[in-house]
PDB file of N, CA and C in Angstrom:
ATOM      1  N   UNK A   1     256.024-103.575-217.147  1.00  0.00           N
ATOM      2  CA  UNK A   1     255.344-102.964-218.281  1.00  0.00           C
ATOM      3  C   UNK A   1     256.327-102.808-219.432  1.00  0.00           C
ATOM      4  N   UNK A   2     256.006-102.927-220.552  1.00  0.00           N
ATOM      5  CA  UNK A   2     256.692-103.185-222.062  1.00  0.00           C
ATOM      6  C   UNK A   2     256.818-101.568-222.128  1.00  0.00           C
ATOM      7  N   UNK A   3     258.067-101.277-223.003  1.00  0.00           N
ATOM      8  CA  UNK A   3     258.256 -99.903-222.832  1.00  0.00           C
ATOM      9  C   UNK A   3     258.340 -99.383-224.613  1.00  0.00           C
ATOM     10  N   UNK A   4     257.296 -99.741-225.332  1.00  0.00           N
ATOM     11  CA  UNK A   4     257.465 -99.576-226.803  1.00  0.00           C
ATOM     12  C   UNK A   4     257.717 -98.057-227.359  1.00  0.00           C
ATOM     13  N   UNK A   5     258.829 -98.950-228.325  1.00  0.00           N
ATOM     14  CA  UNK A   5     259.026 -97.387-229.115  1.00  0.00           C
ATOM     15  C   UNK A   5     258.622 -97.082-230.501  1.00  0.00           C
ATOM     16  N   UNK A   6     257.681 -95.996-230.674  1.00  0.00           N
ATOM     17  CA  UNK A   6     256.786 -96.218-232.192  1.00  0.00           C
ATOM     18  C   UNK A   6     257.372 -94.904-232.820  1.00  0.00           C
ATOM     19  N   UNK A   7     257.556 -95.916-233.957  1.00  0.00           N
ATOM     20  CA  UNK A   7     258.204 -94.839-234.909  1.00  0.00           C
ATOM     21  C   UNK A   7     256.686 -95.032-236.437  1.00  0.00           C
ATOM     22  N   UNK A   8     256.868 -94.092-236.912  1.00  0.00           N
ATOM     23  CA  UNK A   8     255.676 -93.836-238.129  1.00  0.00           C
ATOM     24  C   UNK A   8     256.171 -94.982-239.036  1.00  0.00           C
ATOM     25  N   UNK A   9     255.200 -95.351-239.693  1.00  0.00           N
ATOM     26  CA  UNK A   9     255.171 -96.261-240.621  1.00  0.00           C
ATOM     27  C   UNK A   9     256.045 -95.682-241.983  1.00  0.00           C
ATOM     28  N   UNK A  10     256.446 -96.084-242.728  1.00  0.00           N
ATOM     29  CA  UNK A  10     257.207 -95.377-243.593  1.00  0.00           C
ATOM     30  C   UNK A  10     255.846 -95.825-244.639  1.00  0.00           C
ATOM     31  N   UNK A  11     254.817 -96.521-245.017  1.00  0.00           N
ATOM     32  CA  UNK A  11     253.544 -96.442-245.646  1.00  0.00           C
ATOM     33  C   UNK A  11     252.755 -95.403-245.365  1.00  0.00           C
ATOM     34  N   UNK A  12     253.049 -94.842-244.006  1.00  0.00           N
ATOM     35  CA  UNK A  12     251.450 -93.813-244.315  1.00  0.00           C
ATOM     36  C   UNK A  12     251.382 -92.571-244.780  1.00  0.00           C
ATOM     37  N   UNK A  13     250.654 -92.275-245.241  1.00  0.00           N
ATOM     38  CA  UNK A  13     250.361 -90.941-246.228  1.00  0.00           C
ATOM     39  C   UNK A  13     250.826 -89.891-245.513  1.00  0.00           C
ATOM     40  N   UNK A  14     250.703 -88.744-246.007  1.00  0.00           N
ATOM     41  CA  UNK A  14     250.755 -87.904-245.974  1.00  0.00           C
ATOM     42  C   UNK A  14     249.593 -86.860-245.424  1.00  0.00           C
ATOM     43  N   UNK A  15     247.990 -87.307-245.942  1.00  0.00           N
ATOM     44  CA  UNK A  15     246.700 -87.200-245.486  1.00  0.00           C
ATOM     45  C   UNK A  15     246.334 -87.198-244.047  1.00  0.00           C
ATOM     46  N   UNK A  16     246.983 -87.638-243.249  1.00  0.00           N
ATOM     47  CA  UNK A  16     246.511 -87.477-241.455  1.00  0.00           C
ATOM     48  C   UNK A  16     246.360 -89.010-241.642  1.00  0.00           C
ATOM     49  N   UNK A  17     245.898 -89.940-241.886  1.00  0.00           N
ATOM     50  CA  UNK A  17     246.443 -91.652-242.175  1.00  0.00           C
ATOM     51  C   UNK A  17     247.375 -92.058-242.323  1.00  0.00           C
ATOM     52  N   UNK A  18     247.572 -92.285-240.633  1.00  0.00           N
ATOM     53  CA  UNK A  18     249.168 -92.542-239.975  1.00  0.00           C
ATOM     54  C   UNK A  18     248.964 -93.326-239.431  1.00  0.00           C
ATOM     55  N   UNK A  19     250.244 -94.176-238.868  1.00  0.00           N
ATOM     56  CA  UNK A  19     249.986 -95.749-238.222  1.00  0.00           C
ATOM     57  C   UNK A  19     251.447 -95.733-237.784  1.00  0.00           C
ATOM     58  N   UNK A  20     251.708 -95.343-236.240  1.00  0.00           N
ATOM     59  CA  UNK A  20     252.803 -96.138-235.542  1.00  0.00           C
ATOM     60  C   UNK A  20     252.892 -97.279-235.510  1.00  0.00           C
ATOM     61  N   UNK A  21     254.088 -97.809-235.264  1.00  0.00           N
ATOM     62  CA  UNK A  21     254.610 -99.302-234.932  1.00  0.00           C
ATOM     63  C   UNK A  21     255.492 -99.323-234.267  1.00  0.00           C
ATOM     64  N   UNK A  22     255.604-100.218-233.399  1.00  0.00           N
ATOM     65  CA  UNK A  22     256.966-100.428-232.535  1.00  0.00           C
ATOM     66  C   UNK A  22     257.069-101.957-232.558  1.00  0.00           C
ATOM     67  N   UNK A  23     258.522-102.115-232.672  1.00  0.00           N
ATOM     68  CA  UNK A  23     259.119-103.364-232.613  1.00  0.00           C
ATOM     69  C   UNK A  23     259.848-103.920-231.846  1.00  0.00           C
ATOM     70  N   UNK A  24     260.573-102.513-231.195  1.00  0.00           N
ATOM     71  CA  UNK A  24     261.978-102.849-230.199  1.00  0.00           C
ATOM     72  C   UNK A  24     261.239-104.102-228.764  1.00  0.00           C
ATOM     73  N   UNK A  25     260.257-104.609-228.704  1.00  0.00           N
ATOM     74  CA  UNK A  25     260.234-105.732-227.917  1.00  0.00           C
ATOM     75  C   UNK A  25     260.320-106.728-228.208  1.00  0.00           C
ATOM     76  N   UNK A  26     260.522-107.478-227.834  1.00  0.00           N
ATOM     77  CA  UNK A  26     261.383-109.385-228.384  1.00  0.00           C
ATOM     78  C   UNK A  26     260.202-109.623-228.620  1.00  0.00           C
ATOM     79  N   UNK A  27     259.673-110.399-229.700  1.00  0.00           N
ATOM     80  CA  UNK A  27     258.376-111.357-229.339  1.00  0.00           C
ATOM     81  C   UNK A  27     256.732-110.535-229.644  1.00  0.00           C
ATOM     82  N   UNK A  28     257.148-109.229-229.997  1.00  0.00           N
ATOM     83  CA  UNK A  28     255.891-108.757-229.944  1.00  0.00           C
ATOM     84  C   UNK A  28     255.735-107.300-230.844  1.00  0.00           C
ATOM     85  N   UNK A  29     254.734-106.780-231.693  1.00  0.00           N
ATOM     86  CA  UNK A  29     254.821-105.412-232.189  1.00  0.00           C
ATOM     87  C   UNK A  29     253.092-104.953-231.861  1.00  0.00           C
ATOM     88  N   UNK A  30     253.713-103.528-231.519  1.00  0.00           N
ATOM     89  CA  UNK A  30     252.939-102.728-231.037  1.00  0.00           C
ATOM     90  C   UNK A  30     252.467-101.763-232.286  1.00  0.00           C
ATOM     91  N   UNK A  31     250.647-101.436-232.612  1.00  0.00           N
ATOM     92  CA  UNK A  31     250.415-100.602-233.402  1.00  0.00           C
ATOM     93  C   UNK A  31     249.531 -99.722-232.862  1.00  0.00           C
ATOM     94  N   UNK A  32     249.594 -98.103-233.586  1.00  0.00           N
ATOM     95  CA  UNK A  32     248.948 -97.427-232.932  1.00  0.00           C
ATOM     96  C   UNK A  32     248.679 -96.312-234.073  1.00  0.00           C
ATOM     97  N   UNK A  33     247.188 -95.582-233.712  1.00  0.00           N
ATOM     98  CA  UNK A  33     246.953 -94.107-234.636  1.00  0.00           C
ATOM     99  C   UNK A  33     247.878 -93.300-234.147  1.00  0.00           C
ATOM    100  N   UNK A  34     248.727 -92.679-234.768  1.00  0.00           N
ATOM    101  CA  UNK A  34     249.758 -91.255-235.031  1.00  0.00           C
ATOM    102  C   UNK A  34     248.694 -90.458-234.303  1.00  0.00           C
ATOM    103  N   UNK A  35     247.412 -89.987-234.942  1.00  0.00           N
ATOM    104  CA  UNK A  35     246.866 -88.778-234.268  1.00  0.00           C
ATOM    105  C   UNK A  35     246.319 -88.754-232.617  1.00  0.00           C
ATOM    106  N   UNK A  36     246.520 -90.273-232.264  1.00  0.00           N
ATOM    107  CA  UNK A  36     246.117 -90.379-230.916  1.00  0.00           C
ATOM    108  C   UNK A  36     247.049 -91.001-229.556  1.00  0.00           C
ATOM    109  N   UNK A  37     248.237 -90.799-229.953  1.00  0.00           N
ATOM    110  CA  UNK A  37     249.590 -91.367-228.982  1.00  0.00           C
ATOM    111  C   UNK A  37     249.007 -91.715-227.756  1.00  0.00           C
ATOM    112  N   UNK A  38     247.827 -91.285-227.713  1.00  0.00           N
ATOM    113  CA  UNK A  38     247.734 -91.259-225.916  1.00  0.00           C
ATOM    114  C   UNK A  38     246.772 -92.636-225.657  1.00  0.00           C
ATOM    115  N   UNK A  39     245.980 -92.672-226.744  1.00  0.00           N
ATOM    116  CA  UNK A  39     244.773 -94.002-226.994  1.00  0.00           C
ATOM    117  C   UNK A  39     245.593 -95.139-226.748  1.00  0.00           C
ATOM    118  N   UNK A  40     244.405 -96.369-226.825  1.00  0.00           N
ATOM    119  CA  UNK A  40     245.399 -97.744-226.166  1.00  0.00           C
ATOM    120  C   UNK A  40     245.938 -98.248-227.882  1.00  0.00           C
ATOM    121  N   UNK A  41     246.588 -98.961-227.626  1.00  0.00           N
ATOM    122  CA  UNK A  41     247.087 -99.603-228.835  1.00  0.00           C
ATOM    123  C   UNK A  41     247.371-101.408-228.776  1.00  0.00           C
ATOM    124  N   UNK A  42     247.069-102.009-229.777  1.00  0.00           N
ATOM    125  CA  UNK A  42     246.889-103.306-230.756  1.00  0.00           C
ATOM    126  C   UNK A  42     248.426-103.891-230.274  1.00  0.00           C
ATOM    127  N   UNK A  43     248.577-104.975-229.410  1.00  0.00           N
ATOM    128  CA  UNK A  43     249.565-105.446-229.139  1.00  0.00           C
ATOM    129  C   UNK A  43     249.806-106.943-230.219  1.00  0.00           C
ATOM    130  N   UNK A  44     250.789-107.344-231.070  1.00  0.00           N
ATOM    131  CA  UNK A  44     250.341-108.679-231.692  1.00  0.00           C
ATOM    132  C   UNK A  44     251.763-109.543-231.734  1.00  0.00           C
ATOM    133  N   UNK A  45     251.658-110.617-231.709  1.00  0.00           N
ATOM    134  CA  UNK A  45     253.021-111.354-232.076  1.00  0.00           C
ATOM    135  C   UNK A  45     253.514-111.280-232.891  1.00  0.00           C
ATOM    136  N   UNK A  46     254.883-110.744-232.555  1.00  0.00           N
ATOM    137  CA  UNK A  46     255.745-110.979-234.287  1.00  0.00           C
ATOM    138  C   UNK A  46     255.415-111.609-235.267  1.00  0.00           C
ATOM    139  N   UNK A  47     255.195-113.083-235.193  1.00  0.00           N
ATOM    140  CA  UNK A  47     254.986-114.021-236.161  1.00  0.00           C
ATOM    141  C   UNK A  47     253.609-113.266-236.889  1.00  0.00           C
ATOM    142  N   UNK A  48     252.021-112.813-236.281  1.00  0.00           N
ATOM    143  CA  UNK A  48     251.433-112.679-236.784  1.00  0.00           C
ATOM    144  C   UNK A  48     251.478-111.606-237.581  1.00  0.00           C
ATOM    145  N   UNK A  49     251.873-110.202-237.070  1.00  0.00           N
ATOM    146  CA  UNK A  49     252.691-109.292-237.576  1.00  0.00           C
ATOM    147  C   UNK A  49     252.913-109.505-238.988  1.00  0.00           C
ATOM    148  N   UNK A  50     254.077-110.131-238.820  1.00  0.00           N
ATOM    149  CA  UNK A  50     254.984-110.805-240.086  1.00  0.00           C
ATOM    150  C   UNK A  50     254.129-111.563-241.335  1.00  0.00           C
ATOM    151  N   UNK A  51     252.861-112.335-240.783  1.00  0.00           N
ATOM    152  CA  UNK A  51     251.692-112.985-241.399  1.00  0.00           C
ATOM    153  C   UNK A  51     251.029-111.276-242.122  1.00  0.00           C
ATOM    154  N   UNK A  52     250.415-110.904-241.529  1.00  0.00           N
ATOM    155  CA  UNK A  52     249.717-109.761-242.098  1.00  0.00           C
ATOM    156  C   UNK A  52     250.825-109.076-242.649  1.00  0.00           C
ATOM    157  N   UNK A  53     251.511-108.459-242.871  1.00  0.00           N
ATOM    158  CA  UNK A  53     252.607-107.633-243.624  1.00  0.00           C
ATOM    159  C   UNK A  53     252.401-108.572-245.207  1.00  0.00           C
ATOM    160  N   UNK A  54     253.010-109.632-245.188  1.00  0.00           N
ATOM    161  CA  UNK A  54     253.311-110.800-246.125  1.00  0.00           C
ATOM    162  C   UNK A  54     252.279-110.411-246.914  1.00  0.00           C
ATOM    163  N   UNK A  55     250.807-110.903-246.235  1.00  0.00           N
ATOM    164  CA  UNK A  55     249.505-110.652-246.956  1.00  0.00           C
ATOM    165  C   UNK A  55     249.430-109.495-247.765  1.00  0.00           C
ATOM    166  N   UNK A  56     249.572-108.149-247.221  1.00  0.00           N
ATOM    167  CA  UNK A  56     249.252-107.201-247.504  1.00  0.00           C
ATOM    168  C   UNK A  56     249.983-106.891-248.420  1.00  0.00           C
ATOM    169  N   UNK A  57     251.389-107.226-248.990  1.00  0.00           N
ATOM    170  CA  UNK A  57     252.009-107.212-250.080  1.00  0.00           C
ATOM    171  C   UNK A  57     251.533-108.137-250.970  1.00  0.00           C
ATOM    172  N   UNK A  58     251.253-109.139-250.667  1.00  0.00           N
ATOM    173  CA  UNK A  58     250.934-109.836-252.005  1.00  0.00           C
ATOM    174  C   UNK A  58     249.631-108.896-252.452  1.00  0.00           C
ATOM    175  N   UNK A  59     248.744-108.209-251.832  1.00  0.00           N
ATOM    176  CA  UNK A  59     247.860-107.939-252.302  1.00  0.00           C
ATOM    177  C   UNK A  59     248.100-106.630-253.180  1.00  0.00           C
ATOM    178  N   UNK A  60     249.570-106.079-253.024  1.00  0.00           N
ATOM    179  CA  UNK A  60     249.789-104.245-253.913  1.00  0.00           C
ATOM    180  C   UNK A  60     250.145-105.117-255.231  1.00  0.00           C
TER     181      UNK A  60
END
């Protein structure tokens, strides 16, 4: 079992719209709601990761 470590997004508000992430696994990032640590969480490949991030800046 993958042993991810999620640290807060340095994007999310301040408002209770929070978004962990973890990276420390080779090959893979882990996302998750802040208010629900315990819920399952969004496993995705780096590369795609890295795809959506990209996007989401071009779009600010």
């Amino acid at each position: 079992m993958r042993c991810f470590e999620f640290v807060k997004s340095s994007y999310s508000s301040g408002n209770g719209e929070c978004v962990e992430v973890a990276r420390n696994v080779p090959g893979a990032v882990a996302v998750r709601d802040s208010k629900r640590s315990d819920s399952p969480f969004l496993i995705l490949a780096s590369a795609a990761w890295d795809r959506f991030i990209a996007d989401l800046r071009r779009q600010l």
